[in-house]
Protein backbone atom coordinates (compact mmCIF):
# COMPACT_ATOMS: atom_id res chain seq x y z
CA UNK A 1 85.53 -59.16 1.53
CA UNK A 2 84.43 -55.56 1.48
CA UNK A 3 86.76 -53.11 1.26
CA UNK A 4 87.14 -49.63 3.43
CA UNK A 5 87.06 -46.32 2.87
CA UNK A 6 90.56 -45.94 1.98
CA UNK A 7 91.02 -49.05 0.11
CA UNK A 8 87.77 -47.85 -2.01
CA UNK A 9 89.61 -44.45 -2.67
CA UNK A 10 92.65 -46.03 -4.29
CA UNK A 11 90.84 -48.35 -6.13
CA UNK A 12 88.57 -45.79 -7.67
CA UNK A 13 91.68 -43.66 -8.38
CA UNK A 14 93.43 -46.56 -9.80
CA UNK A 15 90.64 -47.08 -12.08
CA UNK A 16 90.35 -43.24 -13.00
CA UNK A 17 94.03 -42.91 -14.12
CA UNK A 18 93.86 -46.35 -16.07
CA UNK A 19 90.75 -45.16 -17.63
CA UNK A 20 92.64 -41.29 -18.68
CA UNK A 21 95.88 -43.35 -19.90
CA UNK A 22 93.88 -45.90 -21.96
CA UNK A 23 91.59 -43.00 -23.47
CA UNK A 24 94.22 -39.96 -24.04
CA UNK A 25 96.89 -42.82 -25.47
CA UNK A 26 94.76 -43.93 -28.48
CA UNK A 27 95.34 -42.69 -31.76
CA UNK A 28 93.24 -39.82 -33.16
CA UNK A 29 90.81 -41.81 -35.50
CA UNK A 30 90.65 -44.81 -32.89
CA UNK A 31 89.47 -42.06 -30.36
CA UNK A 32 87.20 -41.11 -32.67
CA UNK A 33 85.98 -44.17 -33.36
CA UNK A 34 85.26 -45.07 -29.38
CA UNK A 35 83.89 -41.96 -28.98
CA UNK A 36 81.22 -42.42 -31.67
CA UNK A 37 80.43 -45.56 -30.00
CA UNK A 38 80.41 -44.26 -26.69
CA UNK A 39 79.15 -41.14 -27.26
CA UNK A 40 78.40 -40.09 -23.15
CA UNK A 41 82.41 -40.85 -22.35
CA UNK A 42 83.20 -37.29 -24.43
CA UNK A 43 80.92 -34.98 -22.49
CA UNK A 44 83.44 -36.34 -19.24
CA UNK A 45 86.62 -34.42 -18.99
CA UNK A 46 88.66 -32.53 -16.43
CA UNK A 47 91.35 -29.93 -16.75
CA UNK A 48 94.56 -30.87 -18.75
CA UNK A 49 97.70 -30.62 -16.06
CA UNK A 50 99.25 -27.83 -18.55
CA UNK A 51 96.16 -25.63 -17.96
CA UNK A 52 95.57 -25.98 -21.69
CA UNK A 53 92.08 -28.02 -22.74
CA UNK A 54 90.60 -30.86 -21.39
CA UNK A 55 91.32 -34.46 -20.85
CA UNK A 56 88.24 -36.66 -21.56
CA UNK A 57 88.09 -39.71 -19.00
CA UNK A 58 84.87 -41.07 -19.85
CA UNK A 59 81.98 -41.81 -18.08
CA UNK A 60 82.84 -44.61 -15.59
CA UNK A 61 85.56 -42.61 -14.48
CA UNK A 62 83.72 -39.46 -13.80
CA UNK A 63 81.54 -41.90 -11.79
CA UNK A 64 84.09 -42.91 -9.30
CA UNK A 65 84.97 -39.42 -9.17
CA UNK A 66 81.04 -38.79 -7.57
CA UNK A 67 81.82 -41.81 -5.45
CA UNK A 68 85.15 -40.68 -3.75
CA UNK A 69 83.16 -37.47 -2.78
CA UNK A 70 80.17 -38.93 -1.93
CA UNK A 71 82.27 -41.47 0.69
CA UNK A 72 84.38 -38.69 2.11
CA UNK A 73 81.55 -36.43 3.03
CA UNK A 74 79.67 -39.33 4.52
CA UNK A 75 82.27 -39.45 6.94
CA UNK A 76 81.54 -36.05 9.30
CA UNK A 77 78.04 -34.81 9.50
CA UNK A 78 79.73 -31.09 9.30
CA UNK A 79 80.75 -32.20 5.47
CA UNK A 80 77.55 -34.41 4.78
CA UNK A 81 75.11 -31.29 5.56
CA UNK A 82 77.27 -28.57 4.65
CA UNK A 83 78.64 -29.66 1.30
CA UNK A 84 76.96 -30.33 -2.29
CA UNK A 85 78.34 -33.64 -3.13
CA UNK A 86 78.40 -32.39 -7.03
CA UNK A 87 80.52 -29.19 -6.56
CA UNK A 88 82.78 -31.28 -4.17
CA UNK A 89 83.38 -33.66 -6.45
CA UNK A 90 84.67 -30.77 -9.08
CA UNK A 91 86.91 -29.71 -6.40
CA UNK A 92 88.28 -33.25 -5.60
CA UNK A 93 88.93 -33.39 -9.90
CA UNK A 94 90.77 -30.37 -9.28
CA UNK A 95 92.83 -31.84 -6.57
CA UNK A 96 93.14 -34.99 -8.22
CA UNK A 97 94.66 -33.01 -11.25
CA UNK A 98 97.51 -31.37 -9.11
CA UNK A 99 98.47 -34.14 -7.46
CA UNK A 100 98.29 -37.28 -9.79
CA UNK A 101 98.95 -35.47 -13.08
CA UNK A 102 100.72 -32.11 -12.59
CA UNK A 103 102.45 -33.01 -9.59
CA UNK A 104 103.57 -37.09 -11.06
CA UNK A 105 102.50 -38.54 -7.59
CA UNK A 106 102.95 -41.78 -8.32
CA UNK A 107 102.00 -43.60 -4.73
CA UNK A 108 98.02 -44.18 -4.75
CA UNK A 109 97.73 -45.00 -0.66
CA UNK A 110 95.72 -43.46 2.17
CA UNK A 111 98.39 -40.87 3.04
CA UNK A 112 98.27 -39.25 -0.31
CA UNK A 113 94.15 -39.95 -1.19
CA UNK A 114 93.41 -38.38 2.44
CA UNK A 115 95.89 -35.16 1.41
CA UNK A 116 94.13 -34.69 -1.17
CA UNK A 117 90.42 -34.64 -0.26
CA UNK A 118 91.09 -32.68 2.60
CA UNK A 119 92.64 -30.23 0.30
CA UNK A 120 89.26 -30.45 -1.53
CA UNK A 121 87.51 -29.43 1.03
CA UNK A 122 89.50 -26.56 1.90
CA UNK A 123 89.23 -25.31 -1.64
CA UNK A 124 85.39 -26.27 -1.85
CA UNK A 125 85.00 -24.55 1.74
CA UNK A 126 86.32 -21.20 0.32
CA UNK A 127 82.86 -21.16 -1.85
CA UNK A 128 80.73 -21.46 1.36
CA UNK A 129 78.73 -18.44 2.42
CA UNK A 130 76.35 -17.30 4.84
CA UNK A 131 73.43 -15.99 3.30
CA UNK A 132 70.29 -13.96 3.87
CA UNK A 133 67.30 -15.23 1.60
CA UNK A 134 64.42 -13.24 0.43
CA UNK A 135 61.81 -15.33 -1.00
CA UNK A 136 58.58 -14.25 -2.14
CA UNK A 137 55.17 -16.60 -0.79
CA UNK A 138 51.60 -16.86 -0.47
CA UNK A 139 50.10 -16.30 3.00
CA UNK A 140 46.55 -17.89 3.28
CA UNK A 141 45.72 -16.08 6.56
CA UNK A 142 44.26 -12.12 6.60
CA UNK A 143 44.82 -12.15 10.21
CA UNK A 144 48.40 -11.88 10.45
CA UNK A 145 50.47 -7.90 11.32
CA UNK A 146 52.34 -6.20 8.85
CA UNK A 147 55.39 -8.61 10.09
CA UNK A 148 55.57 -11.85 12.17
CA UNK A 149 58.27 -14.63 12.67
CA UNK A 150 58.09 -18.08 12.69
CA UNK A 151 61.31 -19.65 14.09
CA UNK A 152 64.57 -18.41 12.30
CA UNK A 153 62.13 -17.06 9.36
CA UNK A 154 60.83 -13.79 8.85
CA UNK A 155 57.70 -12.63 6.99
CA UNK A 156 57.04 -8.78 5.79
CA UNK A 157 54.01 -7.90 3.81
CA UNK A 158 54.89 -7.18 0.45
CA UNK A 159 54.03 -3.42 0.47
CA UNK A 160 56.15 -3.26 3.51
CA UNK A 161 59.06 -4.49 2.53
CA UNK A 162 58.75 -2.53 -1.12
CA UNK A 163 58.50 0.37 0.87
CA UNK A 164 61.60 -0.10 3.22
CA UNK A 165 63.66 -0.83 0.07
CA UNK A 166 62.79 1.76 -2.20
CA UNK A 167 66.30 3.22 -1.50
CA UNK A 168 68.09 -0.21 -2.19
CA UNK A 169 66.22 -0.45 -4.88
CA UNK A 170 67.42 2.47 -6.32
CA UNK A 171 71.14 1.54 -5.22
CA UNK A 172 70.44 -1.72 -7.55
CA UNK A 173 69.76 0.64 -10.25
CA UNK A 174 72.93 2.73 -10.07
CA UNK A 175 74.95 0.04 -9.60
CA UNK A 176 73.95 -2.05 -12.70
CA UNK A 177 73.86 0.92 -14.77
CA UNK A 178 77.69 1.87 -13.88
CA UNK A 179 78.86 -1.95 -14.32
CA UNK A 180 77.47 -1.93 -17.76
CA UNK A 181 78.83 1.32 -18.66
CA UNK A 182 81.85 0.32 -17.77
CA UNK A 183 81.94 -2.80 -19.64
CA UNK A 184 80.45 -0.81 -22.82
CA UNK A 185 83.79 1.35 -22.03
CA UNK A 186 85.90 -1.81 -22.13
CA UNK A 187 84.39 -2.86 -25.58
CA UNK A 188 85.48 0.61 -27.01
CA UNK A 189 88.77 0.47 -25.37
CA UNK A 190 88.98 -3.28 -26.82
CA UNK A 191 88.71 -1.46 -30.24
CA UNK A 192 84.73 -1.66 -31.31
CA UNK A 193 83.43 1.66 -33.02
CA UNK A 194 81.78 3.53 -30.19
CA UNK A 195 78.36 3.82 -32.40
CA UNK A 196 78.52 0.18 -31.99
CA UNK A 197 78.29 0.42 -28.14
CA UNK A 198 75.09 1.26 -25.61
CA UNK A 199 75.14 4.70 -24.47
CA UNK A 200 74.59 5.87 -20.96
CA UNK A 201 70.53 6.53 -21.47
CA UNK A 202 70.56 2.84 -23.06
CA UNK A 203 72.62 1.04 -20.00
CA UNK A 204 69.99 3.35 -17.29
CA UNK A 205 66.90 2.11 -19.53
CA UNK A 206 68.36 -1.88 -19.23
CA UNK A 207 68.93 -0.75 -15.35
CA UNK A 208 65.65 0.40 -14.79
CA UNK A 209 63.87 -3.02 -16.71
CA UNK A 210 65.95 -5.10 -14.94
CA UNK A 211 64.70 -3.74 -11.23
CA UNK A 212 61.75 -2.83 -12.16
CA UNK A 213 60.85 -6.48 -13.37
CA UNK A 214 62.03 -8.02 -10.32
CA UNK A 215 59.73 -5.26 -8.63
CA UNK A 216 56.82 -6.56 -10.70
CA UNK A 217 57.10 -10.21 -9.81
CA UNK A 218 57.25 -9.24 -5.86
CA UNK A 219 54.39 -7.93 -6.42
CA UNK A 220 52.82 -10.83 -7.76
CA UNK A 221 53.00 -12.02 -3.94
CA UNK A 222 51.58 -10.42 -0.67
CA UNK A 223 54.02 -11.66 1.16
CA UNK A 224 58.00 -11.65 1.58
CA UNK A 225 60.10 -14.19 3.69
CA UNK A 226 63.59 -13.84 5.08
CA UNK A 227 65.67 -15.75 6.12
CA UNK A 228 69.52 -15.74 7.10
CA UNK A 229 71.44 -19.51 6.64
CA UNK A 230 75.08 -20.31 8.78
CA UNK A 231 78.09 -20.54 5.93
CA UNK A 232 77.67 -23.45 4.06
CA UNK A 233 77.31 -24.67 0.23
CA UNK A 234 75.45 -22.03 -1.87
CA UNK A 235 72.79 -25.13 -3.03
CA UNK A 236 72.70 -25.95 0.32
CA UNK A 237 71.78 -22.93 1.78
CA UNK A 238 68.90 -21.99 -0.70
CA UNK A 239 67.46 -26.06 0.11
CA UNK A 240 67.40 -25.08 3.35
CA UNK A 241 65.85 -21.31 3.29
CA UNK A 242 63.26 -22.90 1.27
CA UNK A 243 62.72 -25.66 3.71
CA UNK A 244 62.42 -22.93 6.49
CA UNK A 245 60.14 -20.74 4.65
CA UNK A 246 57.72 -23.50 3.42
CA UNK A 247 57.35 -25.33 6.98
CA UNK A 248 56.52 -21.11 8.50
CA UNK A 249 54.55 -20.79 5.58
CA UNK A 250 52.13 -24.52 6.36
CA UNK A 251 52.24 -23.19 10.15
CA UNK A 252 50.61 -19.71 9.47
CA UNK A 253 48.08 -21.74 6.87
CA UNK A 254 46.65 -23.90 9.09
């Protein structure tokens, strides 16, 4: 008989605290020993309760960790589009962590599985952002103005939108220069010997490559497109400017 939803979840946690007991209780050179046979299990851990080091949990566990996110965010189309199933499933580890292992909930039933992933997405939420892309492209047509839109995208010829920058450009400049002036500072402060330590000319010099490579490779491009995204996952939102962008892009092409 196939189980549901919830009586997935607390099987899969079941299986994910079994599998951190029977790992983290072996001795150190039988650990060893499993590990060098199961080499993948090490590279799977999550946070230690204490907030010191990592628990390893193996492989197998780490999968049913993907799974439990993967099944909740099937379950609303508002988390299925808006979420990366990945960096939910760190946050659910998280939660899992609190609850199960700092916390000593012992009770592994829908009330407490459902508490906890909906206080994974509340703490994967918080990520979320809305964003405005800029992404450089190739424009077949000659015909097209200086600017033009295509649905929610918008595309400014390269010189253009150069030109209309120049001053945030420049902002970009300052702004790196003074962060890593002020880190240089920190390093002094943190007891290096100064002559040791980038000066001001040296931090407006890596300022000034910085921008003015990221100048150069626009250039490489006659055209700009921009585009602004609703709050959602970070990876998310890029898919989906790029999506945008590439469909404007095949519509001004042909």
């Amino acid at each position: 008989m196939k189980l549901n939803k919830a009586e997935q979840d607390e099987e899969d946690i079941a299986f994910i605290i079994d599998e951190i007991v029977r790992i983290n209780s072996m001795e150190f050179h039988d650990l060893m020993a499993y590990l060098r046979e199961n080499k993948n299990d090490a590279w799977f851990t999550i946070s230690h309760p204490n907030g010191n080091g990592d628990l390893t949990i193996g492989q197998a566990a780490a999968r049913r960790f993907y799974e439990i996110s993967k099944r909740h965010l099937s379950t609303k189309s508002e988390l299925n589009n808006n979420f990366d199933t990945e960096d939910f499933a760190g946050a659910v580890e998280k939660e899992f962590v609190r609850v199960f292992l700092k916390n000593g909930e012992k009770a592994i039933n829908q009330r407490v599985t459902d508490k906890m992933l909906s206080a994974a997405v509340k703490q994967a939420k918080k990520s979320h952002e809305a964003l405005k892309h800029f992404i450089p492209c190739v424009i077949v047509s000659s015909r097209e103005p200086e600017t033009f839109q295509i649905g929610p995208a918008t595309f400014v010829r390269m010189e253009k939108f150069l030109d209309e920058r120049k001053n945030i450009f420049d902002e970009e400049r300052a702004r790196i220069k003074e962060e890593h002036i002020q880190r240089c500072q920190e390093v002094i402060e943190g007891g290096r010997p100064e002559e040791e330590i980038a000066t001001p000319d040296i931090s407006e010099r890596i300022a000034n490559r910085l921008v003015g490579d990221t100048i150069k490779y626009f250039e490489n491009f006659k055209w700009m497109a921009i585009v602004d995204i609703p709050e959602c996952n970070v990876k998310i939102s890029r898919k989906r400017a790029e999506r945008t962008i590439k469909l404007g892009v095949n519509f001004s092409n042909s």
